[in-house]
C-alpha atoms as a PDB file:
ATOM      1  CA  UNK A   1     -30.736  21.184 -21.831  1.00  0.00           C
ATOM      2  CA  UNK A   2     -29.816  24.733 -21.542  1.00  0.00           C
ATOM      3  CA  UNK A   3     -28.865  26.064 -18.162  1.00  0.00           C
ATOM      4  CA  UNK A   4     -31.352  28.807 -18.337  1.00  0.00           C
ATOM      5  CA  UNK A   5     -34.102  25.748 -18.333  1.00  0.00           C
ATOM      6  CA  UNK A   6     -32.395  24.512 -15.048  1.00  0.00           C
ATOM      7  CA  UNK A   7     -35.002  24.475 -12.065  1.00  0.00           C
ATOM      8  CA  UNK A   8     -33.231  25.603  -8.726  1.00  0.00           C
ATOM      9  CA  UNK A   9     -33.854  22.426  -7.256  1.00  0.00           C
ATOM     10  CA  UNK A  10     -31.706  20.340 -10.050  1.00  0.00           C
ATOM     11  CA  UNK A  11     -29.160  23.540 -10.064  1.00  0.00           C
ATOM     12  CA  UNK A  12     -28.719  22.857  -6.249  1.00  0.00           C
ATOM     13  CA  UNK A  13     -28.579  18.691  -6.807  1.00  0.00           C
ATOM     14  CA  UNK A  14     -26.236  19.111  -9.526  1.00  0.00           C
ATOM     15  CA  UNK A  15     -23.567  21.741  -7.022  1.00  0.00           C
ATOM     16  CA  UNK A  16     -24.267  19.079  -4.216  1.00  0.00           C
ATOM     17  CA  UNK A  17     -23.107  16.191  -6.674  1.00  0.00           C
ATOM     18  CA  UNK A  18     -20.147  18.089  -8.019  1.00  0.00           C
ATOM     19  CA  UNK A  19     -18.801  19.473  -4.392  1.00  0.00           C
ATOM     20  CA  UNK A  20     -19.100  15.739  -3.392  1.00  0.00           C
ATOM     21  CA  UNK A  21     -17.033  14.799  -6.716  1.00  0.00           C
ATOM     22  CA  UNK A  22     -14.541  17.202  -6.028  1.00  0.00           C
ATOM     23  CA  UNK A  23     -14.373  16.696  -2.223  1.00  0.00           C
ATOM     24  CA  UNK A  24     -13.698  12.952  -2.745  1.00  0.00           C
ATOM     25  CA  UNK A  25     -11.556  13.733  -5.588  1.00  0.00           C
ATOM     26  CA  UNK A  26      -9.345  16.139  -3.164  1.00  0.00           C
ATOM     27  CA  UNK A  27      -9.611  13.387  -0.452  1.00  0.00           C
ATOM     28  CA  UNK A  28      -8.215  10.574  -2.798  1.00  0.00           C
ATOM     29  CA  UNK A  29      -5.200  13.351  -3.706  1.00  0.00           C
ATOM     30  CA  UNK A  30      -4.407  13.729  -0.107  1.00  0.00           C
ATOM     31  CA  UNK A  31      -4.195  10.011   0.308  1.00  0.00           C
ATOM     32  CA  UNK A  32      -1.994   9.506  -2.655  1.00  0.00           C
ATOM     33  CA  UNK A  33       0.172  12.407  -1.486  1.00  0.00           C
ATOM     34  CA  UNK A  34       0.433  10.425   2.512  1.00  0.00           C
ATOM     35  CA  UNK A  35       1.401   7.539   0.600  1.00  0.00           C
ATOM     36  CA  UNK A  36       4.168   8.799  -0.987  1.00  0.00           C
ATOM     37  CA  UNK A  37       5.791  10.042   2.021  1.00  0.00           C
ATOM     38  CA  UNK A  38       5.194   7.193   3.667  1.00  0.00           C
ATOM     39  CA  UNK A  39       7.168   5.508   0.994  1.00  0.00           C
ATOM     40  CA  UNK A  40       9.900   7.914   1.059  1.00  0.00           C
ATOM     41  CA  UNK A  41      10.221   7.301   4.389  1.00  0.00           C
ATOM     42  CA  UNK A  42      10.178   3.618   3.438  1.00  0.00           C
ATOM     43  CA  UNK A  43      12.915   3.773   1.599  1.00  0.00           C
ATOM     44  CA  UNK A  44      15.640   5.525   3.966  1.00  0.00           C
ATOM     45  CA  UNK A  45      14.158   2.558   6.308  1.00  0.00           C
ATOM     46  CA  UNK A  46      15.121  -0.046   3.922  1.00  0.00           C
ATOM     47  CA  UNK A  47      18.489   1.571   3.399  1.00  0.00           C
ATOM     48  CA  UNK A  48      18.955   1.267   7.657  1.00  0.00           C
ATOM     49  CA  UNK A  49      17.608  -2.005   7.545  1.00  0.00           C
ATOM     50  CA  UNK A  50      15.542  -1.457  10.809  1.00  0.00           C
ATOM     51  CA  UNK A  51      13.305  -3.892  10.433  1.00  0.00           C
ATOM     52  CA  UNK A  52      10.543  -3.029  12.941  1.00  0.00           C
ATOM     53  CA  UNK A  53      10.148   0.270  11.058  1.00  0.00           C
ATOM     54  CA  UNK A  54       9.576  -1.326   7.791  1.00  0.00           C
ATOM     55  CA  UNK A  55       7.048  -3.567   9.642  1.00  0.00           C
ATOM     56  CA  UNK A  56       4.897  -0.443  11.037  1.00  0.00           C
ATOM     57  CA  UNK A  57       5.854   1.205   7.301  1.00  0.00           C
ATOM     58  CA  UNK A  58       4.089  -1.763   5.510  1.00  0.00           C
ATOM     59  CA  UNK A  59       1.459  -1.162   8.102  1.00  0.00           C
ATOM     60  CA  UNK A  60       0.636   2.075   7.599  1.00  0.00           C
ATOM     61  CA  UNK A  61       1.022   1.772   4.091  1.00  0.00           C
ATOM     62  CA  UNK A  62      -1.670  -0.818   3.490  1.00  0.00           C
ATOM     63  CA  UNK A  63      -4.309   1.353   5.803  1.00  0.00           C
ATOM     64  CA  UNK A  64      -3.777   4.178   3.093  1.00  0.00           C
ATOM     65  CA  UNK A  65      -4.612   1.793   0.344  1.00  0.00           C
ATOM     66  CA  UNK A  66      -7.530   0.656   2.019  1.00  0.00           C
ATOM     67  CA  UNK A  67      -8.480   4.049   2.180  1.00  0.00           C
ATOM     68  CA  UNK A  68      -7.654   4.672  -1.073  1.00  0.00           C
ATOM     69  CA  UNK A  69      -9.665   1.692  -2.563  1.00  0.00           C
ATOM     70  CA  UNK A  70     -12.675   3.064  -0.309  1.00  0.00           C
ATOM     71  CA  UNK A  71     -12.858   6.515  -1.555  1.00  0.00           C
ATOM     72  CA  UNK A  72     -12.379   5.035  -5.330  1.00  0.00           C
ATOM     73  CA  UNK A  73     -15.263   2.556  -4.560  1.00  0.00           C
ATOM     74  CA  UNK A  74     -17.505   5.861  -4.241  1.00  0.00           C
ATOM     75  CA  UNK A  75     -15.563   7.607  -6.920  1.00  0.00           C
ATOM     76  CA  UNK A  76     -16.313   5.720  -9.816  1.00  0.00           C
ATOM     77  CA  UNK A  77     -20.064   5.505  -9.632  1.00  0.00           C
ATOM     78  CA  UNK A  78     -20.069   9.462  -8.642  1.00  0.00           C
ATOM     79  CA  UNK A  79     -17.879   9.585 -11.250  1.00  0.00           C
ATOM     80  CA  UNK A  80     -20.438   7.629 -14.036  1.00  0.00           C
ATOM     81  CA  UNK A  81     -24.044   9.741 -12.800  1.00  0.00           C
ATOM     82  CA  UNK A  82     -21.941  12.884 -12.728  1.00  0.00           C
ATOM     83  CA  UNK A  83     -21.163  12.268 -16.598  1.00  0.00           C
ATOM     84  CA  UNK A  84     -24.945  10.700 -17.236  1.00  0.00           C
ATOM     85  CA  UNK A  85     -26.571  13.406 -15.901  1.00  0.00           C
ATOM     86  CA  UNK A  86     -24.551  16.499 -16.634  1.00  0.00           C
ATOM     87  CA  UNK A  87     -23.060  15.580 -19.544  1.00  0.00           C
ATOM     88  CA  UNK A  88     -23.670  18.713 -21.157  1.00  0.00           C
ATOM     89  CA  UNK A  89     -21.842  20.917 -18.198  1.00  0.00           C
ATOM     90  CA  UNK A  90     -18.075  21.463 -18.662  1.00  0.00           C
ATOM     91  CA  UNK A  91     -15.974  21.543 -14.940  1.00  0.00           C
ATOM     92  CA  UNK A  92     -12.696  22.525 -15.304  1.00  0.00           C
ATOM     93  CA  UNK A  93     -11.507  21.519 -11.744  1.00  0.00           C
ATOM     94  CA  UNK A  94     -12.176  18.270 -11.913  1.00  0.00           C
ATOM     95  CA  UNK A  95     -10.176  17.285 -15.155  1.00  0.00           C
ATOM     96  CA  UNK A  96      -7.420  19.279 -13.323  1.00  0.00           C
ATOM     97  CA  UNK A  97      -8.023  17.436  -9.752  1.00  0.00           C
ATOM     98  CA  UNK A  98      -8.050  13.791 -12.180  1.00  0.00           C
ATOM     99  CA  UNK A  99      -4.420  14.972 -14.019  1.00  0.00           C
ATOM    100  CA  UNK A 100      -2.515  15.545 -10.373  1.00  0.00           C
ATOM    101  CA  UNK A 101      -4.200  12.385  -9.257  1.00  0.00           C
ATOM    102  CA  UNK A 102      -2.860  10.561 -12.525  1.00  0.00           C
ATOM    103  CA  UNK A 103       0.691  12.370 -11.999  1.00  0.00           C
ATOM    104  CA  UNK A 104       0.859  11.256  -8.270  1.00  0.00           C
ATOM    105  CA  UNK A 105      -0.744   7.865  -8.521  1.00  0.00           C
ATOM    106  CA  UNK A 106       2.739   7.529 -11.319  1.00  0.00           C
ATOM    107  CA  UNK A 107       4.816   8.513  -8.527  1.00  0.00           C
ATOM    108  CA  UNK A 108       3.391   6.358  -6.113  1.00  0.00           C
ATOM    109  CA  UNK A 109       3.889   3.614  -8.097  1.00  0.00           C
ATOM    110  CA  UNK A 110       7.032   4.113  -9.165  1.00  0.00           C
ATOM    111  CA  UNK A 111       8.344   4.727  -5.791  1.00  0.00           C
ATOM    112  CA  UNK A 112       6.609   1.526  -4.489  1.00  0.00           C
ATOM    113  CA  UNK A 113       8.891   0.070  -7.062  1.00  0.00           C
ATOM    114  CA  UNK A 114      11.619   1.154  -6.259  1.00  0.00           C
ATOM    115  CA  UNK A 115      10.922   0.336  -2.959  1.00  0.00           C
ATOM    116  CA  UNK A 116      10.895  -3.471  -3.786  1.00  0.00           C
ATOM    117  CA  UNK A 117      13.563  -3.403  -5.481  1.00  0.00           C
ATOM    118  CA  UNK A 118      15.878  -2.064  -2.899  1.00  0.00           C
ATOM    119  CA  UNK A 119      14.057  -4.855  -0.571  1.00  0.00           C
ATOM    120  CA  UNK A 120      14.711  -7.749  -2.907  1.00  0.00           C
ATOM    121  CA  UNK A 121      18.160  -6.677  -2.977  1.00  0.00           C
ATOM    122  CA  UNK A 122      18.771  -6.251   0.778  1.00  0.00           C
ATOM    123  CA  UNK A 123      16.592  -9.500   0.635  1.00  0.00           C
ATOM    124  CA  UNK A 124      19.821 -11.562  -1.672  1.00  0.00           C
ATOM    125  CA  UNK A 125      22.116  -9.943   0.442  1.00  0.00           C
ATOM    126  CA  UNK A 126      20.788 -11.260   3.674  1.00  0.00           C
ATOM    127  CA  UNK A 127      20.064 -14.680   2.197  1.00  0.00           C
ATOM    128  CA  UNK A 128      24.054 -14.777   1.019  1.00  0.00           C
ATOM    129  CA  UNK A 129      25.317 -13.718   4.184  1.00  0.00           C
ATOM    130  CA  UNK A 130      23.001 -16.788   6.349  1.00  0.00           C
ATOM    131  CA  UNK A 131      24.448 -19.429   3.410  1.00  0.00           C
ATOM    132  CA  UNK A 132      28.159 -18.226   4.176  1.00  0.00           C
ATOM    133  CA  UNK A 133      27.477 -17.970   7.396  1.00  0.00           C
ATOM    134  CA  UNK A 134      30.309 -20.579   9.261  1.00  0.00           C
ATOM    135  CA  UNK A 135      28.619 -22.653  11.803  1.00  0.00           C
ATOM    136  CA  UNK A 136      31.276 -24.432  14.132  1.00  0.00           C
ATOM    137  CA  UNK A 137      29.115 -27.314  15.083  1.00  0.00           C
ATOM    138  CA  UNK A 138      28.080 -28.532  11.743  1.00  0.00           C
ATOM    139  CA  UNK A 139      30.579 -30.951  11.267  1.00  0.00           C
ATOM    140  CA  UNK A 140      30.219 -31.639  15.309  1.00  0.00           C
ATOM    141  CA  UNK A 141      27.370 -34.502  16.308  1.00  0.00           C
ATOM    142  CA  UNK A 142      25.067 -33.355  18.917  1.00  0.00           C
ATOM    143  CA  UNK A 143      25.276 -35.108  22.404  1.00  0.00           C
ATOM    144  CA  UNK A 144      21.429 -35.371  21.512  1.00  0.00           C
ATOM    145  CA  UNK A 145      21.793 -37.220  18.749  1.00  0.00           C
ATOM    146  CA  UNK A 146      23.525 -40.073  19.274  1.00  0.00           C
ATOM    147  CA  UNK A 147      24.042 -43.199  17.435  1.00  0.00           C
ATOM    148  CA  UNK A 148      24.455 -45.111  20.885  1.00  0.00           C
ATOM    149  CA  UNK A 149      22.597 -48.114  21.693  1.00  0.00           C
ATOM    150  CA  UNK A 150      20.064 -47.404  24.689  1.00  0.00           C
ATOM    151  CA  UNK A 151      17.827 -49.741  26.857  1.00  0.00           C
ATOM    152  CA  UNK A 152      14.875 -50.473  26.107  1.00  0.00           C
ATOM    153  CA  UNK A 153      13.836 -52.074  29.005  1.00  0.00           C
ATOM    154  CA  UNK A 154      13.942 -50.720  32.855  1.00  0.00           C
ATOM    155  CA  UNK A 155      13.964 -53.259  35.830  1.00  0.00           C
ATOM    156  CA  UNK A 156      11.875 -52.119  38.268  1.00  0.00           C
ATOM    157  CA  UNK A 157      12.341 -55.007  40.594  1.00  0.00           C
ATOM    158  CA  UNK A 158      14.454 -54.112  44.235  1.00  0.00           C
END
């Protein structure tokens, strides 16, 4: 199908469909690129060890993926008729917008982990620190927890 045998209504459906692509395309990018700040940021908060702020971290981060997973659900099948039905038509921003996603989706990943790796290792630390820990009551019985004999039976009788 040669463009010149293009009616203006399927030239107009197939711009629509392709500014769509793109815009989602450009919206997934700028969630990918969030993300990895938000993991950089991650990171010099696992280095601090502030706990809270790796708490609202993790929080934040997993509203981006769900974001990200939502604009990939509509992606993919945008993705499939785009290819179906324009086959023939060549883009050249889109296999450009699809490489920098690619490049920072690597980055993403790789700083996620690296992420978890720096927690796993403040994780061993922390857990060798508590078992070395020197508790001065745990050779000590509690007051509580006596081996005593107690009643059993209270006379009520006056």
């Amino acid at each position: 199908m040669n463009s010149s045998e293009l009616t203006q209504e399927q030239l107009d459906e197939r711009i629509a469909i392709l500014k769509r692509f793109r815009a989602l395309l450009e919206d997934k990018r700028k969630k990918f690129q969030e993300y990895l700040i938000v993991l950089e940021k991650q990171h010099e908060v696992i280095q601090t060890e502030d706990v809270d702020a790796i708490v609202k971290h993790t929080e934040i981060e997993q509203g981006i993926i769900s974001e990200i997973n939502t604009i990939q659900k509509v992606i993919t099948p945008l993705e499939d008729m785009y290819r179906t039905v324009y086959a023939d038509s060549p883009e050249s921003e889109i296999p450009v917008l699809k490489t920098d996603l690619e490049q920072l989706q690597k980055d993403v990943l790789f700083q996620n982990e690296k992420n978890r790796d720096l927690l796993k290792t403040h994780m061993q630390v922390l857990r060798q620190k508590v078992v070395s820990m020197h508790n001065p009551y745990s050779k000590r019985s509690s007051i509580y927890a006596s081996d005593a004999q107690t009643g059993t039976r209270i006379d009520i009788n006056q």
